[in-house]
PDB file of N, CA and C in Angstrom:
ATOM      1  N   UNK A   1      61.388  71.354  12.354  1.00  0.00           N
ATOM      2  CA  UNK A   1      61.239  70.714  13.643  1.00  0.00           C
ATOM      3  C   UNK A   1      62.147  69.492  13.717  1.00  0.00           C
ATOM      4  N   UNK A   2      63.129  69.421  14.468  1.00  0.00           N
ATOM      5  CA  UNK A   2      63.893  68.528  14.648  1.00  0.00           C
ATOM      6  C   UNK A   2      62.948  66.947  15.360  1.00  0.00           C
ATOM      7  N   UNK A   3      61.731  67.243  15.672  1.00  0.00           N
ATOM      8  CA  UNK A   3      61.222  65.578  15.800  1.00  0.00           C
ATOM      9  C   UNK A   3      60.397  65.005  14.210  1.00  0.00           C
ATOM     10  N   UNK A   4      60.340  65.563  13.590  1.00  0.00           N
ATOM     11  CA  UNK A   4      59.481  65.435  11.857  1.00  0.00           C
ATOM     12  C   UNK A   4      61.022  65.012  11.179  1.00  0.00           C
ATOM     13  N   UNK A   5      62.487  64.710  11.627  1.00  0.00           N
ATOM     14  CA  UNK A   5      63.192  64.607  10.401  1.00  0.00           C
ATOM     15  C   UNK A   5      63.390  62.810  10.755  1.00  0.00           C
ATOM     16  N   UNK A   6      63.591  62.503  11.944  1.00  0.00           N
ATOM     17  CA  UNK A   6      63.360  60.895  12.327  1.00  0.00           C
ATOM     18  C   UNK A   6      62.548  60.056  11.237  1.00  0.00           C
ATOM     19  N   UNK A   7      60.804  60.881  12.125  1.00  0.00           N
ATOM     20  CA  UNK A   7      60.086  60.181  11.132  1.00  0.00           C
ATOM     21  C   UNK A   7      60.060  60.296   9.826  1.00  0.00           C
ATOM     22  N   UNK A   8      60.502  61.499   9.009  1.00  0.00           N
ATOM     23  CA  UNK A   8      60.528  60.827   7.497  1.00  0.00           C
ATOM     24  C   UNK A   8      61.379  60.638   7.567  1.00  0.00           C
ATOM     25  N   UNK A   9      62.579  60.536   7.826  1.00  0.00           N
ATOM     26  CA  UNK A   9      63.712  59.406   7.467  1.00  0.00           C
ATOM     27  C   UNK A   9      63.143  58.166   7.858  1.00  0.00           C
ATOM     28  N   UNK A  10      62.514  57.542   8.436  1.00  0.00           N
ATOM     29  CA  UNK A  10      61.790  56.316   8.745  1.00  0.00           C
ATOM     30  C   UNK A  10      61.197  56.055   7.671  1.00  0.00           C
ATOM     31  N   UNK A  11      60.064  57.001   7.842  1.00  0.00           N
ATOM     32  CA  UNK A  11      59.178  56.294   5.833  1.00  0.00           C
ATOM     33  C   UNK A  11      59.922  56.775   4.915  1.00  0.00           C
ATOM     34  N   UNK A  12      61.325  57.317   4.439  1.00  0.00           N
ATOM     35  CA  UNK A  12      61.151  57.100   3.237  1.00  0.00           C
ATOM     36  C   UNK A  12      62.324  55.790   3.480  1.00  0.00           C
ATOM     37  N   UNK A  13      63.214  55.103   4.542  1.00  0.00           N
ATOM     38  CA  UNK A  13      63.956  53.948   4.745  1.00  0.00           C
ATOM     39  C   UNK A  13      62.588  52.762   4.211  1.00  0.00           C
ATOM     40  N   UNK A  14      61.632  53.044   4.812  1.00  0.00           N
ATOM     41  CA  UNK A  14      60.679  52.071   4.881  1.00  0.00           C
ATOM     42  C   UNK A  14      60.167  51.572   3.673  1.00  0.00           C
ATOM     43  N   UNK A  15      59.831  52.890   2.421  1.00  0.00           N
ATOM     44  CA  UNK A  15      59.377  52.608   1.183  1.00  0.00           C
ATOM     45  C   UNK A  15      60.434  52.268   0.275  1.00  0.00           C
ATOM     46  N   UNK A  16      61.953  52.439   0.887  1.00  0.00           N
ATOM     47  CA  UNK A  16      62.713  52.205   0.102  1.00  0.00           C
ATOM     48  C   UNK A  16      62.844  50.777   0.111  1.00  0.00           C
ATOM     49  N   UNK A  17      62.435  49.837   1.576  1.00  0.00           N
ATOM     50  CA  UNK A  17      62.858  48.867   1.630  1.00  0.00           C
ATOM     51  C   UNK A  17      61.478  48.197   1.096  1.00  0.00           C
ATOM     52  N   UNK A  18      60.456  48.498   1.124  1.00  0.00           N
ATOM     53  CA  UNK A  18      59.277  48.001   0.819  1.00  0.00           C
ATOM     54  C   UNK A  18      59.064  47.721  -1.176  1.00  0.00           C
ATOM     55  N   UNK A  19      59.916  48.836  -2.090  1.00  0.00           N
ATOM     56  CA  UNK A  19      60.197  48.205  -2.974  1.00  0.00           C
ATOM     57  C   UNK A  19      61.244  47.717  -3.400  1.00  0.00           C
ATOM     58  N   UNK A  20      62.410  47.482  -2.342  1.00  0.00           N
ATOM     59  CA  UNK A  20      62.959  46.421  -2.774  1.00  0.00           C
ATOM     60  C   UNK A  20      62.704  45.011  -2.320  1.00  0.00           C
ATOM     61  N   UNK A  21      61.955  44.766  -1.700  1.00  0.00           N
ATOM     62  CA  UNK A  21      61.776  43.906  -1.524  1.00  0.00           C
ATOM     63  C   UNK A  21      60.159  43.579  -2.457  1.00  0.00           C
ATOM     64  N   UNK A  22      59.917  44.087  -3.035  1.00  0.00           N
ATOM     65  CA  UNK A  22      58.908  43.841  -4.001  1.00  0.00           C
ATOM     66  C   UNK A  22      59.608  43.456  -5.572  1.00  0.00           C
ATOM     67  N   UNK A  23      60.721  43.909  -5.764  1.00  0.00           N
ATOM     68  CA  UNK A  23      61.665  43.871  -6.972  1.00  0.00           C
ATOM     69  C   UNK A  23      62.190  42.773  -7.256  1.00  0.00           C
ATOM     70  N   UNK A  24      62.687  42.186  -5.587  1.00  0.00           N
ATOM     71  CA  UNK A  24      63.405  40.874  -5.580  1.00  0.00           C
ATOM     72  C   UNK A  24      62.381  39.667  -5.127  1.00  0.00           C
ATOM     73  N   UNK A  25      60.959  39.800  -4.922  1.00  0.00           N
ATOM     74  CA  UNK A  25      59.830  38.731  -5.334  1.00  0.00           C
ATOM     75  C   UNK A  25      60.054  38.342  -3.662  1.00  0.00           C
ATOM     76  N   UNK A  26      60.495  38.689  -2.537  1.00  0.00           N
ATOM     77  CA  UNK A  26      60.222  38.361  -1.112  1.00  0.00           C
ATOM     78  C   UNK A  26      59.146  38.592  -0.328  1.00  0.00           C
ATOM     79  N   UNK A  27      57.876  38.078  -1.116  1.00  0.00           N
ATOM     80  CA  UNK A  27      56.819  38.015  -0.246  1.00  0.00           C
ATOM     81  C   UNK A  27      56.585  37.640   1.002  1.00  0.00           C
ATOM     82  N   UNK A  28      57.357  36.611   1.362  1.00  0.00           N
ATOM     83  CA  UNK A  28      57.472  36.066   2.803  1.00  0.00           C
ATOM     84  C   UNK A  28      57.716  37.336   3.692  1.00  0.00           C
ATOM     85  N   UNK A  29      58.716  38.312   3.170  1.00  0.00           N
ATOM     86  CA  UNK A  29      59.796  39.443   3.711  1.00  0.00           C
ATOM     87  C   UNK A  29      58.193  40.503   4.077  1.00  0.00           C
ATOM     88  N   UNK A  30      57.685  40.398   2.759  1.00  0.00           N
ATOM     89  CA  UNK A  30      56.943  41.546   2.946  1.00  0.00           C
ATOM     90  C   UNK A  30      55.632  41.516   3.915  1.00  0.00           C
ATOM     91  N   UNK A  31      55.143  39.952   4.036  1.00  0.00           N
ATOM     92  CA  UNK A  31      54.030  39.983   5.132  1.00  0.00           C
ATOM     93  C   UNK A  31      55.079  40.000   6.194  1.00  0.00           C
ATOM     94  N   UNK A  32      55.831  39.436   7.127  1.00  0.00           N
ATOM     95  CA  UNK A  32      56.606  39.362   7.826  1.00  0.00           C
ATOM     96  C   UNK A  32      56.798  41.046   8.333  1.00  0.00           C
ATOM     97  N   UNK A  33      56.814  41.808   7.750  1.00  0.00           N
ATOM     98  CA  UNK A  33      57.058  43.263   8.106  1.00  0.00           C
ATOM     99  C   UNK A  33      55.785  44.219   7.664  1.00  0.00           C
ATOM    100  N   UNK A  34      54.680  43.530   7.780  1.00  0.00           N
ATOM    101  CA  UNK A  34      53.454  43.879   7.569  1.00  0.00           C
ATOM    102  C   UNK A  34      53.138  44.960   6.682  1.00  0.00           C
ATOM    103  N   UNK A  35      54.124  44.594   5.437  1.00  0.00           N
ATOM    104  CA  UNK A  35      53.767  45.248   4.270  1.00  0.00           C
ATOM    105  C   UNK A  35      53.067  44.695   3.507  1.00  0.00           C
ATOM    106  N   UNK A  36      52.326  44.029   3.209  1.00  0.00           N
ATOM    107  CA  UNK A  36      51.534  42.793   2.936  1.00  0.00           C
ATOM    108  C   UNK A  36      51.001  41.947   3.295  1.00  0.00           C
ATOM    109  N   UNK A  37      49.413  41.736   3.112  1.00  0.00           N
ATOM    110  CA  UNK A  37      48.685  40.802   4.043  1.00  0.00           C
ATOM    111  C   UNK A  37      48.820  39.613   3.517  1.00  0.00           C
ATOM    112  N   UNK A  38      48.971  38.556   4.634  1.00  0.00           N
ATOM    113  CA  UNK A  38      49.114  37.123   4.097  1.00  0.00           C
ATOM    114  C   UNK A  38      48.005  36.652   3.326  1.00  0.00           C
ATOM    115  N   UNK A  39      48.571  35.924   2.395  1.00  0.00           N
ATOM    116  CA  UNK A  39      47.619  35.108   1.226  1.00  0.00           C
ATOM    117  C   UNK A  39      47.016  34.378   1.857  1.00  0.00           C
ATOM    118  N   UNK A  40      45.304  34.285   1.568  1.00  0.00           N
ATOM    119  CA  UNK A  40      44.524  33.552   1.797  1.00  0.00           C
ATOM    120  C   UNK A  40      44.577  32.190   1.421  1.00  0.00           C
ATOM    121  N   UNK A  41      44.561  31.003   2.491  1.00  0.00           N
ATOM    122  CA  UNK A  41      44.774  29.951   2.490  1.00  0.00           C
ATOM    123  C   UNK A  41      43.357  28.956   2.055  1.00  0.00           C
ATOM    124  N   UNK A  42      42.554  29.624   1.851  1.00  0.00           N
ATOM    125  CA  UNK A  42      40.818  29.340   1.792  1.00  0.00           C
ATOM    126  C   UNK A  42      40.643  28.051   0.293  1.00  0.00           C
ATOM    127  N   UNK A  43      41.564  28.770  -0.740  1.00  0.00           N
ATOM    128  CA  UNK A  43      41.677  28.235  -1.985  1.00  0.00           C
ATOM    129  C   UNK A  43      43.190  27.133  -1.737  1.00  0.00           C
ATOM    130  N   UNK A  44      43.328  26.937  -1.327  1.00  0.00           N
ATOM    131  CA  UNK A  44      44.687  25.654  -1.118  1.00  0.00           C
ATOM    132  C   UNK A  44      43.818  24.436  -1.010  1.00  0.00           C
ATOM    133  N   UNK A  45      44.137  23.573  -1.641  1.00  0.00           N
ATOM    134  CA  UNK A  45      44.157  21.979  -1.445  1.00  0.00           C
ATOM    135  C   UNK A  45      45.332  21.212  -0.747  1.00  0.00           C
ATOM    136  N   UNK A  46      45.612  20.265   0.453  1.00  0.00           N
ATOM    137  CA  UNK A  46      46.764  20.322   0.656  1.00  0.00           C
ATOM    138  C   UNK A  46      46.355  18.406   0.241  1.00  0.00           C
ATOM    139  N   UNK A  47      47.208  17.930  -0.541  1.00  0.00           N
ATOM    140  CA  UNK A  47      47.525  16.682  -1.334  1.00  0.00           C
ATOM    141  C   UNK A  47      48.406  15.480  -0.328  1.00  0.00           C
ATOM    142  N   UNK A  48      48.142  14.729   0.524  1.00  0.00           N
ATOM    143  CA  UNK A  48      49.347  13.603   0.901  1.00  0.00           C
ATOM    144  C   UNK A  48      49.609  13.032   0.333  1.00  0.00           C
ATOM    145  N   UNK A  49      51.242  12.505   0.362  1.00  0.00           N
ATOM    146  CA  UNK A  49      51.738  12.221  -0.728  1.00  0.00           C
ATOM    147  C   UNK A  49      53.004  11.871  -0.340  1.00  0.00           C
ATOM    148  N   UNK A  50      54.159  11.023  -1.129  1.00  0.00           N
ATOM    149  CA  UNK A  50      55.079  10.663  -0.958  1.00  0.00           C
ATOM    150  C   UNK A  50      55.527   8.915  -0.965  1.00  0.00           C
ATOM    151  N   UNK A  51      56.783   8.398  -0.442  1.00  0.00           N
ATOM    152  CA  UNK A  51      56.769   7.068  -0.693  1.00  0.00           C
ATOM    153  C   UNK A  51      56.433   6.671   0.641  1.00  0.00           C
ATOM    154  N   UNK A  52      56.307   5.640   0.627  1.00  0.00           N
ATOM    155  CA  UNK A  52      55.710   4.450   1.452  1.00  0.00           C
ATOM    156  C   UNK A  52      56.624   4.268   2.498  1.00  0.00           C
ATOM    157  N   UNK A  53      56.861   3.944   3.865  1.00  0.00           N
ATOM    158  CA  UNK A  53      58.074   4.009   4.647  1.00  0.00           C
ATOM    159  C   UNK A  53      58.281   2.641   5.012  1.00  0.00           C
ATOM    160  N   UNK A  54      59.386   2.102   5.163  1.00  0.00           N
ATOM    161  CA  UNK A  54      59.690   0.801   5.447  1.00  0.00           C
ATOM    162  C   UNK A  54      60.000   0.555   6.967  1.00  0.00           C
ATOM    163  N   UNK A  55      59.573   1.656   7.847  1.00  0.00           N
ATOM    164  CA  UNK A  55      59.633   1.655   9.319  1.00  0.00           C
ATOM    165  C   UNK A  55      58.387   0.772   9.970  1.00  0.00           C
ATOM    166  N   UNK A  56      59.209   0.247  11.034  1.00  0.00           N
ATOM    167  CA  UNK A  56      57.963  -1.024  11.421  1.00  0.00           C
ATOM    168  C   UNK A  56      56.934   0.054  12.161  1.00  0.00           C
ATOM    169  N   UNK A  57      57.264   1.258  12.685  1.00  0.00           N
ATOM    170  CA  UNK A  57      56.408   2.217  12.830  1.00  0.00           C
ATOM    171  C   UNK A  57      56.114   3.726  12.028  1.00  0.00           C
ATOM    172  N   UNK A  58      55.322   3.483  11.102  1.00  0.00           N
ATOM    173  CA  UNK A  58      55.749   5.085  10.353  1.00  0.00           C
ATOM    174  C   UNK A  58      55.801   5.631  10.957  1.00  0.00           C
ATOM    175  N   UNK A  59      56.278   7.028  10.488  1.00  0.00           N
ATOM    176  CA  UNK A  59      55.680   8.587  11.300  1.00  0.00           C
ATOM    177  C   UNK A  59      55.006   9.481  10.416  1.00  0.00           C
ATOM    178  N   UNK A  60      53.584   9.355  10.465  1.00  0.00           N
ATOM    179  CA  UNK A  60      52.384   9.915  10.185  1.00  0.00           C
ATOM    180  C   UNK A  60      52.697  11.640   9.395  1.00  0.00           C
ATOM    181  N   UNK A  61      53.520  12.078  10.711  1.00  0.00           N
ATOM    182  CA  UNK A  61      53.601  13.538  10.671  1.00  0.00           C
ATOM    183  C   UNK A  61      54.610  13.549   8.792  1.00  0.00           C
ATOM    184  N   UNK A  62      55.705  12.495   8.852  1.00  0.00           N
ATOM    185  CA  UNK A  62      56.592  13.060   7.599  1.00  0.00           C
ATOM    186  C   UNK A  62      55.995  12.502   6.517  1.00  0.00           C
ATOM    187  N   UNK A  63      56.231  13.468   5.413  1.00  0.00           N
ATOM    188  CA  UNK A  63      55.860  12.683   4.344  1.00  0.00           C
ATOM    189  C   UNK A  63      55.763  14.015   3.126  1.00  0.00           C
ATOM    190  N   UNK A  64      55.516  14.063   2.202  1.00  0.00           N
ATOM    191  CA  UNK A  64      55.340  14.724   0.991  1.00  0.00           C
ATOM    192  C   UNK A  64      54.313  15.494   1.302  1.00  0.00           C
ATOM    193  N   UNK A  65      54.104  17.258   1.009  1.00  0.00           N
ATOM    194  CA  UNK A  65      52.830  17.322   0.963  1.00  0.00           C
ATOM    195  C   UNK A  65      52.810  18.511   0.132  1.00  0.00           C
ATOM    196  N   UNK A  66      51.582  17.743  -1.149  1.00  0.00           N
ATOM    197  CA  UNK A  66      51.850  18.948  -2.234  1.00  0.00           C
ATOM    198  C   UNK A  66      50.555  19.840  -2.121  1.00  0.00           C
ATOM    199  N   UNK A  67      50.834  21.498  -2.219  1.00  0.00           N
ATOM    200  CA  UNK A  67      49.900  22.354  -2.168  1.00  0.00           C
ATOM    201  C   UNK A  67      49.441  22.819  -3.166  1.00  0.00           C
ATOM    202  N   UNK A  68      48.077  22.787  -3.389  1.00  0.00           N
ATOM    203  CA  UNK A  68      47.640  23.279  -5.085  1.00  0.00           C
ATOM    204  C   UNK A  68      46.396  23.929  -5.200  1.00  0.00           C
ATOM    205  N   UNK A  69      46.796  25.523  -5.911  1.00  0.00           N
ATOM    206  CA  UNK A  69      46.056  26.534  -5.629  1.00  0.00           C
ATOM    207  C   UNK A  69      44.641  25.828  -6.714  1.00  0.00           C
ATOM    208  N   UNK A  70      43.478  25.964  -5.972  1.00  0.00           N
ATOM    209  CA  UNK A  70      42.105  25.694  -6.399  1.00  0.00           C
ATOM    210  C   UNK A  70      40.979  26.945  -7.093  1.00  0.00           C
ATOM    211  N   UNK A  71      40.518  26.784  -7.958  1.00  0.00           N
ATOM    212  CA  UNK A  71      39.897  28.134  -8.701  1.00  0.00           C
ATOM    213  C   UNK A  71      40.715  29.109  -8.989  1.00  0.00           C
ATOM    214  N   UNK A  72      40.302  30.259  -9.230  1.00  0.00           N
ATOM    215  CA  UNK A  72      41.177  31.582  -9.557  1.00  0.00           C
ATOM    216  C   UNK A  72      41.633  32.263  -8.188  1.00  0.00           C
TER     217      UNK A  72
END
C-alpha cells in the first residue's frame, strides 16, 4: 500500500533520531520532541545566591541561582 510506506519511513526516521539523540545526552532535545517526559521539578531546591550589587538600585530578578537535586 503506497500510504503504509510514509508512515514507516516516519517511525523508523523517528527512532533513528530518538537514539541519537539519546547517545549524544540531549535531553532537552528529547522532551522538546516529546520523546521524553520532563523531569520532575518537585525534588529541586532553588538556592539565591551570588555577589552583592553596587547599584543604588539592585535588580532583584539577576543574580546567581544554584539548583540542587534533594533526596533520591
Amino acid at each position: 500500500m503506497p500510504s503504509q510506506q510514509p508512515k514507516k519511513h516516519a517511525e523508523a526516521w523517528r527512532s533513528r533520531r530518538e537514539e541519537y539523540l539519546r547517545a549524544s545526552g540531549r535531553q532537552s532535545d528529547l522532551v522538546k520532541e516529546s520523546l521524553e517526559r520532563e523531569p520532575s521539578t518537585a525534588s529541586w531546591a532553588v538556592i539565591a545566591g551570588g555577589r552583592p550589587s553596587r547599584l543604588v538600585k539592585p535588580n532583584l530578578s539577576a543574580g546567581l541561582f544554584l539548583m540542587k537535586k534533594v533526596g533520591s
